[in-house]
Protein backbone atom coordinates (compact mmCIF):
# COMPACT_ATOMS: atom_id res chain seq x y z
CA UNK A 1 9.54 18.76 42.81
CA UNK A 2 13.40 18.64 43.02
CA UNK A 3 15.90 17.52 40.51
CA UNK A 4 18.91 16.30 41.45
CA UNK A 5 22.07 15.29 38.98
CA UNK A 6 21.54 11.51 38.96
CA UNK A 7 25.11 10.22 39.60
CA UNK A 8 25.96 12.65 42.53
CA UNK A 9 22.75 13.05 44.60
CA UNK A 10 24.13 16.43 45.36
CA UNK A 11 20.89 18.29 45.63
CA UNK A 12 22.49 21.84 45.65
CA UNK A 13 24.70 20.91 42.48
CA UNK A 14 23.60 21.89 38.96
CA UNK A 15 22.70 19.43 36.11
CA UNK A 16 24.11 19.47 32.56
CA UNK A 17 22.40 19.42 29.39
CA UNK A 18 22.02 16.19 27.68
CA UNK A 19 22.43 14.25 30.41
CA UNK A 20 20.35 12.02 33.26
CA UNK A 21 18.68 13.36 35.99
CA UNK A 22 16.21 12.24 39.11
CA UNK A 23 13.12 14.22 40.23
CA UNK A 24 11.50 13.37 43.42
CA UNK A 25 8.26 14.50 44.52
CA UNK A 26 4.95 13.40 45.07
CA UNK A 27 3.03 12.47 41.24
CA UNK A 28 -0.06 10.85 42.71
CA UNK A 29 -0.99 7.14 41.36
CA UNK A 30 1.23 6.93 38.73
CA UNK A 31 1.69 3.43 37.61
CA UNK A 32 5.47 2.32 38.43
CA UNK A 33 7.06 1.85 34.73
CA UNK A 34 11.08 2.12 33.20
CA UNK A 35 11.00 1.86 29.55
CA UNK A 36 11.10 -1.23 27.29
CA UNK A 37 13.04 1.26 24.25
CA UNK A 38 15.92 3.38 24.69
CA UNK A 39 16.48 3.51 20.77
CA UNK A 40 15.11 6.08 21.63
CA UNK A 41 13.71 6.46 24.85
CA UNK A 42 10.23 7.93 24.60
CA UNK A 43 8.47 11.04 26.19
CA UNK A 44 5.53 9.73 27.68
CA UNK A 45 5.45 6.88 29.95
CA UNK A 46 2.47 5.40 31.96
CA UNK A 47 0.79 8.96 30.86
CA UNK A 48 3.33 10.86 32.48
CA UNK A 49 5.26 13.47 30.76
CA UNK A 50 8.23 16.17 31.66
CA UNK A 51 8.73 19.56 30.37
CA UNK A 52 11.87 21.62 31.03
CA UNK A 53 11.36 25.26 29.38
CA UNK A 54 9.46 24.44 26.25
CA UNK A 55 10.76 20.58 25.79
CA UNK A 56 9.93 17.67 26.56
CA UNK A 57 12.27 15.10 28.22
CA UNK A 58 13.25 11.62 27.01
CA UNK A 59 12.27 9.39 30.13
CA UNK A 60 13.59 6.15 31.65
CA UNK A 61 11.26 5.54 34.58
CA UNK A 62 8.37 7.21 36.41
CA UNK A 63 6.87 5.77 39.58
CA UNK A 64 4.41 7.75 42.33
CA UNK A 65 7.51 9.46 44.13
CA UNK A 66 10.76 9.48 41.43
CA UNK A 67 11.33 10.32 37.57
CA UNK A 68 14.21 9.35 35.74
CA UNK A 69 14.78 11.75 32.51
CA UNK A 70 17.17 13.37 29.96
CA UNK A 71 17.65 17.32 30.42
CA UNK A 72 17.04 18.13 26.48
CA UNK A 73 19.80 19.49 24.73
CA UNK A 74 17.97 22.15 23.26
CA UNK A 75 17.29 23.47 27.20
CA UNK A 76 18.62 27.12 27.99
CA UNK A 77 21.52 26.97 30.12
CA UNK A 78 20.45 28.51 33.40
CA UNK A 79 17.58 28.38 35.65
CA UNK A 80 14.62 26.64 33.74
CA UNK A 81 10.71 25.28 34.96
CA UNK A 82 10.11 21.57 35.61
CA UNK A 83 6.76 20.48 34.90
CA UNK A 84 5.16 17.02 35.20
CA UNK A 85 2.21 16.47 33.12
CA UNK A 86 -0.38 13.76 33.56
CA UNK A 87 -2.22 14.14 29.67
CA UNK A 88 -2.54 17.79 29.52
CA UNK A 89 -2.40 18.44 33.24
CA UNK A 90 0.27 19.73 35.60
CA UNK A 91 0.84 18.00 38.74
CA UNK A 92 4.18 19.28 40.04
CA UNK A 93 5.84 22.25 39.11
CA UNK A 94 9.74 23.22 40.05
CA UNK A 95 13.11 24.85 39.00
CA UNK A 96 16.53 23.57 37.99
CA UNK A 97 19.68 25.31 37.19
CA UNK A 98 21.00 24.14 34.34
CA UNK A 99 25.01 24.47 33.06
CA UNK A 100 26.87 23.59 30.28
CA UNK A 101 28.80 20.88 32.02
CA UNK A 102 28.63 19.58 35.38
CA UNK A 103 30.28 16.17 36.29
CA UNK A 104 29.36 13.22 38.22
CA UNK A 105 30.28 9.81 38.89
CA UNK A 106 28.11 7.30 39.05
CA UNK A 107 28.54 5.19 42.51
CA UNK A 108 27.13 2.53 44.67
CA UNK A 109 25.75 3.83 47.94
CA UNK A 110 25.60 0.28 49.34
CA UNK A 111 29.39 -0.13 49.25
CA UNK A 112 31.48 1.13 51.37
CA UNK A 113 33.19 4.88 50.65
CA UNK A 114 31.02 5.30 47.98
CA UNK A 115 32.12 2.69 45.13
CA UNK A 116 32.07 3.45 41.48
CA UNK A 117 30.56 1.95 39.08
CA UNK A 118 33.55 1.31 37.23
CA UNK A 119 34.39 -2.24 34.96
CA UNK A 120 38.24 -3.50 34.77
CA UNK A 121 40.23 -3.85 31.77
CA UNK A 122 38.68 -7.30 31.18
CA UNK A 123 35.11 -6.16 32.03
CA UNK A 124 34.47 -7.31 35.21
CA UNK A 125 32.67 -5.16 37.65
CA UNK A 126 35.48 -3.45 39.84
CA UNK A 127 35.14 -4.24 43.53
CA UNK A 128 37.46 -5.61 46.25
CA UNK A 129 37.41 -9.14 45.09
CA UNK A 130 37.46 -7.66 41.36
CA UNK A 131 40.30 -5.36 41.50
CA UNK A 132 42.21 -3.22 38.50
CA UNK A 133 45.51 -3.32 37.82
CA UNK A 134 47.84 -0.32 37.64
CA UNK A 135 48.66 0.48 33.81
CA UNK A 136 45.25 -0.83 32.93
CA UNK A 137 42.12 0.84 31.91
CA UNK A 138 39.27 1.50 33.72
CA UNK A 139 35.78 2.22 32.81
CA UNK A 140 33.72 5.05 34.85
CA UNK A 141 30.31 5.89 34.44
CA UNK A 142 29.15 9.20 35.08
CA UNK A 143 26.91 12.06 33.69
CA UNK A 144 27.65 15.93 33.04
CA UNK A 145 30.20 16.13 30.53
CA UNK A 146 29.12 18.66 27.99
CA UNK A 147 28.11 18.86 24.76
CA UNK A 148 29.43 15.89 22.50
CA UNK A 149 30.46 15.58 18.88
CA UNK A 150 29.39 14.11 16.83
CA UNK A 151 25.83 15.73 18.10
CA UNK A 152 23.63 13.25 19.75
CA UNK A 153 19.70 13.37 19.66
CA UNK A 154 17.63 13.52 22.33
CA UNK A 155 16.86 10.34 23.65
CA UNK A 156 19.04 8.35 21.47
CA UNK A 157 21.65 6.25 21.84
CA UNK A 158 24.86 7.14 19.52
CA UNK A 159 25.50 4.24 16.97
CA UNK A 160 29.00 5.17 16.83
CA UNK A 161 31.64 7.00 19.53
CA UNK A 162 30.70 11.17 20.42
CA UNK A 163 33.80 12.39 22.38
CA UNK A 164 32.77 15.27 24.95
CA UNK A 165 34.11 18.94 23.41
CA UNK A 166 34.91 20.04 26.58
CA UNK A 167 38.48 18.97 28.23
CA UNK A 168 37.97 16.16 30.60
CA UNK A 169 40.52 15.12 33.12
CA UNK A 170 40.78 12.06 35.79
CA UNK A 171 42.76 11.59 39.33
CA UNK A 172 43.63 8.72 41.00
CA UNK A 173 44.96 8.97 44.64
CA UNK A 174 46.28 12.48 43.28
CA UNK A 175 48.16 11.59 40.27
CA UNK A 176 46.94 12.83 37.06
CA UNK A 177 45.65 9.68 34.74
CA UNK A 178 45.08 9.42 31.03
CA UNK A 179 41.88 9.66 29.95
CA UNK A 180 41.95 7.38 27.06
CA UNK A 181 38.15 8.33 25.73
CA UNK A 182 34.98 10.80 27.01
CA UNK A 183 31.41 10.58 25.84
CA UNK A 184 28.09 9.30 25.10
CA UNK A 185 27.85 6.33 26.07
CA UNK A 186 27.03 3.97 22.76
CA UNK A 187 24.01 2.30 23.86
CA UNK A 188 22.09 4.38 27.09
CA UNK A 189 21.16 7.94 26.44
CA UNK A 190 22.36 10.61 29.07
CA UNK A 191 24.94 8.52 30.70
CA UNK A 192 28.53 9.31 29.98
CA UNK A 193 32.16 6.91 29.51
CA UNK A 194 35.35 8.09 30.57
CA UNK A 195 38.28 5.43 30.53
CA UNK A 196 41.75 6.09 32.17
CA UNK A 197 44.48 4.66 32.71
CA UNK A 198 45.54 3.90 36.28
CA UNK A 199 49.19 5.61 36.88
CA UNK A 200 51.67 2.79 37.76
CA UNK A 201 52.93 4.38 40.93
CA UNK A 202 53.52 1.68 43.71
CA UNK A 203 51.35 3.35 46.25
CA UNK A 204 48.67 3.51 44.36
CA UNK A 205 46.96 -0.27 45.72
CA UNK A 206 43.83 -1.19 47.54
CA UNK A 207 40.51 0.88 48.16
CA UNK A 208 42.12 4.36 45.76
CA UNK A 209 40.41 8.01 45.26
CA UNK A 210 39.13 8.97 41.82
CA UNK A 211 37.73 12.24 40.38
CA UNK A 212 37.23 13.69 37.04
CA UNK A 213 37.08 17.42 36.13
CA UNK A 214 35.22 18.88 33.13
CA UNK A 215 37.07 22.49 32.34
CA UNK A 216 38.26 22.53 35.69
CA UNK A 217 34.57 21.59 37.36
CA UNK A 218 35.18 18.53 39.33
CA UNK A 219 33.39 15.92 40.05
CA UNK A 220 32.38 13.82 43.19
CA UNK A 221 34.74 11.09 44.32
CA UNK A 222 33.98 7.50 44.19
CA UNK A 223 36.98 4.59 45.36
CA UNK A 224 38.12 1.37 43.05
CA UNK A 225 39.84 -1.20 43.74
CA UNK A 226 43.44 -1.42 42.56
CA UNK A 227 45.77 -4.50 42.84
């Protein structure tokens, strides 16, 4: 099987602890089934299980080709076994190299120049009839941060805000932006929240370049929308 960090689809990048990932392969009949809990999300679904070293993983979805799961925080950083159990038995078997940090935005591959999932200021989704304002904040989703504090669990969501340890920084069209917060996200485990502030420079309109960097790792770009 392969594993592949679940916001950039890279599948020569690493993945982080802590945070989402996809494994594709082929897991025989499995039933098709996402969770109905993420408070917290469970380690067996439809029979199917996932061990990385000695843990298991937290899962949001398993289906006959793709798994959805949480790298455990307790993982050794480095290169670590992937198994898929069905009850007590191994069906696919593979590696992943696992870092500290490694980041990723979370895009759209059906929009054009790879959208990010991104909300405005006021919410809305950000696409070209939704557009951001310079000044204003915008909301990235993304995976790979780091290690948060306070700690989160495995598998569940943080009732209050964990800010990533590890400096995080955000470009737009090549100007450095604030980044106002970095973290868990409050409410889905795995998937990280960085909002900035988009620099008030005149040029920076229309279909704009953003990237994050985690202790100087950057991430993948993804485009917003700016007014």
């Amino acid at each position: 099987m392969a594993v592949i960090n679940y916001s950039g689809f890279n599948p020569a990048a690493p993945v982080a602890l802590g945070w989402i990932v996809c494994g594709y392969g082929s897991f025989g009949t499995v039933a098709t089934t996402a969770t109905s809990s993420v408070n917290p999300l469970p380690t067996s679904l439809a029979g199917i299980r996932v061990r990385v070293g000695t843990a298991l993983a937290p899962l949001y979805f398993v289906s006959g080709g793709q798994i959805n799961f949480v790298i455990p925080v307790e993982t050794a950083v480095g290169r670590s076994t992937v198994e898929v159990l069905n009850g007590s038995t191994a069906i696919a078997r593979g590696t992943v190299n696992i870092w500290e940090a490694f980041p990723a935005l979370a895009s759209s591959y059906t929009a054009p120049a790879s959208q990010g999932i991104i909300q405005n200021q006021d919410f809305s989704v950000n696409s070209q009839n939704a557009r951001g304002r310079r000044g204003e904040i915008l909301q990235l989703y993304a995976t790979g941060l780091g290690a948060v504090s306070p700690a989160v669990a495995d598998g569940a969501p943080r009732a209050g805000l964990s800010r990533t340890l590890l400096p995080v920084t955000a470009n737009v069209s090549g100007i450095d932006a604030t980044v106002q917060f970095a973290g868990a996200h409050p409410q889905f485990p795995g998937i990280c929240r960085i909002n900035i502030v988009v620099p008030d420079r005149p040029f920076i309109t229309g279909q704009v370049r953003i990237l994050v960097s985690v202790s100087g790792i950057v991430s993948n770009p993804v485009s917003a929308w700016i007014q």
